[in-house]
C-alpha atoms as a PDB file:
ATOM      1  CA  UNK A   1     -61.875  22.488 -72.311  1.00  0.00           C
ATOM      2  CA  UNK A   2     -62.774  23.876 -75.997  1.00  0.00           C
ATOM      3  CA  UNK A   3     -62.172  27.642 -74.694  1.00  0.00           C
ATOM      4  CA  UNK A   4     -58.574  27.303 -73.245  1.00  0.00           C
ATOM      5  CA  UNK A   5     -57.041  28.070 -76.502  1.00  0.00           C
ATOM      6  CA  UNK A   6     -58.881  31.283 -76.320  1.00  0.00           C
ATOM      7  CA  UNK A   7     -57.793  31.958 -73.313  1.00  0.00           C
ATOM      8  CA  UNK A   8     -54.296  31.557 -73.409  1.00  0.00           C
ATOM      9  CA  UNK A   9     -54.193  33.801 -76.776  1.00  0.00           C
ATOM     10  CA  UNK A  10     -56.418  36.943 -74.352  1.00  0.00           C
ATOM     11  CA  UNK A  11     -53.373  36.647 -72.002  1.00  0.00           C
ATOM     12  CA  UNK A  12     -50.567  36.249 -74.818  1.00  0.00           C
ATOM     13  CA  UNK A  13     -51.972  39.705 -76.248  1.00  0.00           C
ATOM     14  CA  UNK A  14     -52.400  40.980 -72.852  1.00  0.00           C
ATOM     15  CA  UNK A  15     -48.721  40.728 -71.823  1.00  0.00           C
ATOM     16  CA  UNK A  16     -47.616  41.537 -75.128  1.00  0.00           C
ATOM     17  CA  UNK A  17     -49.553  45.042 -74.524  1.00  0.00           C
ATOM     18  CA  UNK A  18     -49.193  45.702 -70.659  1.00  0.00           C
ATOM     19  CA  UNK A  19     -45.586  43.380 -69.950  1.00  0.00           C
ATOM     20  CA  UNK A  20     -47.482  41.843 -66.974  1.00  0.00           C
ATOM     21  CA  UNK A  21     -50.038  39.743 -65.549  1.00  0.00           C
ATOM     22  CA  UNK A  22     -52.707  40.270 -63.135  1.00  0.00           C
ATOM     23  CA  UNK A  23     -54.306  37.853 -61.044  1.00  0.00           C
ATOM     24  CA  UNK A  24     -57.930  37.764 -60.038  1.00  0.00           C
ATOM     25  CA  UNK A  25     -56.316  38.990 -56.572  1.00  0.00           C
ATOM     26  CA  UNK A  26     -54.577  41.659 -58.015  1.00  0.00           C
ATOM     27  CA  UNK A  27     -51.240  40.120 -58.290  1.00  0.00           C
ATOM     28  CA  UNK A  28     -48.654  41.362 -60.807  1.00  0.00           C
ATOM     29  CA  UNK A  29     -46.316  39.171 -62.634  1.00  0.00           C
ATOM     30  CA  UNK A  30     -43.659  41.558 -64.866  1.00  0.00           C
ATOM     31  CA  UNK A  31     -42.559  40.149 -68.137  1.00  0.00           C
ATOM     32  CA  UNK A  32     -41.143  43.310 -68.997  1.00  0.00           C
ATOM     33  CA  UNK A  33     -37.671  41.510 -69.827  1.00  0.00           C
ATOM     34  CA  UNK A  34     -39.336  39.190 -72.643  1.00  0.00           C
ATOM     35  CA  UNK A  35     -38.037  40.075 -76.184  1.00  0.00           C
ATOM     36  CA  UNK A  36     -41.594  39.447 -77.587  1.00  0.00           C
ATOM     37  CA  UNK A  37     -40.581  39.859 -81.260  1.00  0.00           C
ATOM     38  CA  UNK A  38     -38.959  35.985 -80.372  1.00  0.00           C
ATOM     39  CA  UNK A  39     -41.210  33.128 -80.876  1.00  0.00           C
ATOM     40  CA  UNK A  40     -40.073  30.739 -78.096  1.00  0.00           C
ATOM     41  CA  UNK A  41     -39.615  34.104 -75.521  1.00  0.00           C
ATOM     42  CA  UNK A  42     -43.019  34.835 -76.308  1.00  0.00           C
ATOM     43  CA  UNK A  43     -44.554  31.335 -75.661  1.00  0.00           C
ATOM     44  CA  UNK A  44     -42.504  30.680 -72.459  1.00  0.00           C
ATOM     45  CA  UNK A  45     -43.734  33.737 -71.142  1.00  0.00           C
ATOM     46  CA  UNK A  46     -47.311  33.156 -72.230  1.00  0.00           C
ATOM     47  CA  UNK A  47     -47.307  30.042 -70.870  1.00  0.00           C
ATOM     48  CA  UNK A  48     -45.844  31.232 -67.311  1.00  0.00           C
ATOM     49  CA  UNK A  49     -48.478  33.850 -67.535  1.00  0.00           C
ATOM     50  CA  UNK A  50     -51.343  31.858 -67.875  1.00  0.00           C
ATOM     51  CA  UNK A  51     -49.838  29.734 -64.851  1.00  0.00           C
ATOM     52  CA  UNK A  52     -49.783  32.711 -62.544  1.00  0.00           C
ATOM     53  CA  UNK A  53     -53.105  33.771 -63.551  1.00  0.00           C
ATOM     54  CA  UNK A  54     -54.716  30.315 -62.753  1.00  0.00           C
ATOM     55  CA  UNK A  55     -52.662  29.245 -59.588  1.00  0.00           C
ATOM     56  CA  UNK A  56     -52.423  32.648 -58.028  1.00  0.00           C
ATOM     57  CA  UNK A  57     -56.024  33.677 -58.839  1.00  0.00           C
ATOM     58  CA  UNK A  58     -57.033  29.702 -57.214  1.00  0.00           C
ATOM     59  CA  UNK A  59     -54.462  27.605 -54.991  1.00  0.00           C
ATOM     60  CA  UNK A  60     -52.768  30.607 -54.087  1.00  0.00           C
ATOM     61  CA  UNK A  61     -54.378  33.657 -53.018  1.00  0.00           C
ATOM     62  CA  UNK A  62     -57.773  32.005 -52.820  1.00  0.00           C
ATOM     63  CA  UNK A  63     -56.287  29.203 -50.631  1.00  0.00           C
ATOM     64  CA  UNK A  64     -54.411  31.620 -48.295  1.00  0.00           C
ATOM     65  CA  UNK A  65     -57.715  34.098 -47.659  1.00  0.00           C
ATOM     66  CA  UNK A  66     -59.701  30.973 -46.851  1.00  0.00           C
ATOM     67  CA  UNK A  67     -57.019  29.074 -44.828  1.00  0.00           C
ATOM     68  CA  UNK A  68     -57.068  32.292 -42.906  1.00  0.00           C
ATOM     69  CA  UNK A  69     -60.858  32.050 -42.523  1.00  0.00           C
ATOM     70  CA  UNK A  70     -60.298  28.353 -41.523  1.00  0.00           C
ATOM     71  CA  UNK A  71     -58.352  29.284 -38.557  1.00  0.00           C
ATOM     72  CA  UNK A  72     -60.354  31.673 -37.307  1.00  0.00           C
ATOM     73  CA  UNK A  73     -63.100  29.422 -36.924  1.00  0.00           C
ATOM     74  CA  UNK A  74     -61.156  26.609 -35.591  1.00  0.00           C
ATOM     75  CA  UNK A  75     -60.030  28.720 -33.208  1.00  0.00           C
ATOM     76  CA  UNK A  76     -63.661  29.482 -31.252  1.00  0.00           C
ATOM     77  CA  UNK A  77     -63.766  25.668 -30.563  1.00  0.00           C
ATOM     78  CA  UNK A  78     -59.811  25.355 -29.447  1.00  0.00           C
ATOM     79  CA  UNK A  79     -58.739  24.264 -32.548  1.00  0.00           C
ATOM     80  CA  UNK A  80     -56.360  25.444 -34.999  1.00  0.00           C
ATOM     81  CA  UNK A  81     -54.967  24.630 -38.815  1.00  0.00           C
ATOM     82  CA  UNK A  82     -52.216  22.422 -38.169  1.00  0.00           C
ATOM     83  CA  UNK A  83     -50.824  21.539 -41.591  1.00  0.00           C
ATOM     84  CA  UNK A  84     -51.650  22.574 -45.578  1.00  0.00           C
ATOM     85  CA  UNK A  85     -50.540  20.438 -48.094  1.00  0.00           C
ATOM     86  CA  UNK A  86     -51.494  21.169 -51.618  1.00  0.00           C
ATOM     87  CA  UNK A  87     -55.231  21.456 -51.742  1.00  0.00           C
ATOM     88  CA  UNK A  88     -55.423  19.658 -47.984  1.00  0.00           C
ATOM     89  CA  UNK A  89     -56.575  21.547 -44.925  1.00  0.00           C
ATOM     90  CA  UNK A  90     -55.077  19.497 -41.606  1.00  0.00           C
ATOM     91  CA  UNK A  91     -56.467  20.565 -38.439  1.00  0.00           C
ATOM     92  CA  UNK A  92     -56.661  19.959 -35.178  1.00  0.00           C
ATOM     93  CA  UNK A  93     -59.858  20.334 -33.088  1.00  0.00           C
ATOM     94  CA  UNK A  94     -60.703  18.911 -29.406  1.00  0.00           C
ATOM     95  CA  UNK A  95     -62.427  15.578 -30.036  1.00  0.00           C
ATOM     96  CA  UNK A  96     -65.380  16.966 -28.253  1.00  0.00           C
ATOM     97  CA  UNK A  97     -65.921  19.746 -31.174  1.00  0.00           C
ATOM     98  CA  UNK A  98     -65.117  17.453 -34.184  1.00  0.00           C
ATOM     99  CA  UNK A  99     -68.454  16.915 -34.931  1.00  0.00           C
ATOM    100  CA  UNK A 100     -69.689  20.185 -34.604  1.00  0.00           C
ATOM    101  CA  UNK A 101     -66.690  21.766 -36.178  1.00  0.00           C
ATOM    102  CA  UNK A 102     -67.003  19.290 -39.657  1.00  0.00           C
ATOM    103  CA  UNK A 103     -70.042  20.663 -40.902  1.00  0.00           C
ATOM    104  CA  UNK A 104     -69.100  24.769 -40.588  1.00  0.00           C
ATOM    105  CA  UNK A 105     -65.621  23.696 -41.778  1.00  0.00           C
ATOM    106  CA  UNK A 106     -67.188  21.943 -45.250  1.00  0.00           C
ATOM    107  CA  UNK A 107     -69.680  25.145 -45.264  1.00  0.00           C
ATOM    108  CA  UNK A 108     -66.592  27.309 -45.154  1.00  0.00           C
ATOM    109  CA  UNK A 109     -64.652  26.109 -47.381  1.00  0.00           C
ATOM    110  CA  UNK A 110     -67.263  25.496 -49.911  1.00  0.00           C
ATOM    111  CA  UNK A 111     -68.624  28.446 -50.246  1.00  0.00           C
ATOM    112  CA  UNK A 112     -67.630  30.833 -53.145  1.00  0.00           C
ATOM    113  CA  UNK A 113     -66.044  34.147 -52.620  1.00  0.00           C
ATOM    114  CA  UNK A 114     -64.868  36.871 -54.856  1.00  0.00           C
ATOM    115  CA  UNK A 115     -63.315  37.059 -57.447  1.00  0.00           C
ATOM    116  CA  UNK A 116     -63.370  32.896 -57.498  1.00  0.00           C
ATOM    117  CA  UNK A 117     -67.295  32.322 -58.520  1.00  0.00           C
ATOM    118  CA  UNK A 118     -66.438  28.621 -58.358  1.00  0.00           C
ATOM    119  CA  UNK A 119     -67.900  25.758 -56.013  1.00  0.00           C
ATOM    120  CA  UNK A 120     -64.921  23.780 -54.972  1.00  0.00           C
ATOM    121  CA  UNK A 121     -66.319  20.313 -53.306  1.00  0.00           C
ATOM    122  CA  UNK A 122     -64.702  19.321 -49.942  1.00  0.00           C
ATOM    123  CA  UNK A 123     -64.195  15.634 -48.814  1.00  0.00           C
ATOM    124  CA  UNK A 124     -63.139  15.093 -45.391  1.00  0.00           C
ATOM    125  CA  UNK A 125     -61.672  12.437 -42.880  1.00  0.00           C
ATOM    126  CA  UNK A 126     -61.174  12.641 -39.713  1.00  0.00           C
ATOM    127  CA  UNK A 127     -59.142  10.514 -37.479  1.00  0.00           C
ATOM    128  CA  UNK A 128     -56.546  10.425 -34.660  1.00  0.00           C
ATOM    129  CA  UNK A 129     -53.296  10.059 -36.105  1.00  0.00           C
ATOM    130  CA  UNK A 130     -52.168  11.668 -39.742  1.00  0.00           C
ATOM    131  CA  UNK A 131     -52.608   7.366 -40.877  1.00  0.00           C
ATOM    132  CA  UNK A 132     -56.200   7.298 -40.686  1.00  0.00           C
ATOM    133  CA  UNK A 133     -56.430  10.232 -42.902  1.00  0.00           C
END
């Protein structure tokens, strides 16, 4: 990616000037204890910012608002979120509803939402036991 280097300088000055971090969800990460005038204090904490900013602004926060979604719609056809693992949604849904409930699911999740502008493709399985999966 030729405009991460870019990047991670914006948020190196940024903390430098404000001592924090702000995700795309509005989460703060202090760095208000980093002797910046130190050249590995400074890099360690510009590289922990940039971390926050991409996996609370993505897996994070954006994971947790739509695995909140996800459950409310599992939930109008008796079904429910029964494990997430990484960037896996497990559920459980009367075998009945599974092929009506794949579909709105993939729709769901796909679907961009702000702040993320970002189509993230879904792949799913289905089967009976956590092995066919």
């Amino acid at each position: 990616y030729p405009d991460i280097n870019n990047f991670q300088l914006k948020i190196e000055e940024y903390i430098k000037k404000n001592k924090k971090i702000i995700s795309l969800f509005g989460r703060e990460r202090f760095f208000d204890h980093v002797n910046f005038s130190q050249f590995g204090d400074m890099k360690a904490a510009a590289r922990q910012a940039v971390s926050h900013f991409v996996q609370s602004s993505s897996s994070g926060d954006y994971a947790s608002m739509k695995l909140v979604e996800l459950n409310r719609l599992l939930q109008k056809f008796g079904g429910r979120v029964w494990n997430h693992l990484y960037d896996g949604f497990y559920v459980l849904v009367p075998d009945e509803k599974v092929d009506e409930v794949g579909p709105l699911m993939k729709r769901l999740l796909e679907t961009p939402e702000d702040p993320v502008s970002i189509k993230l493709p879904v792949t799913q399985k289905k089967g009976k036991r956590w092995s066919d999966v």
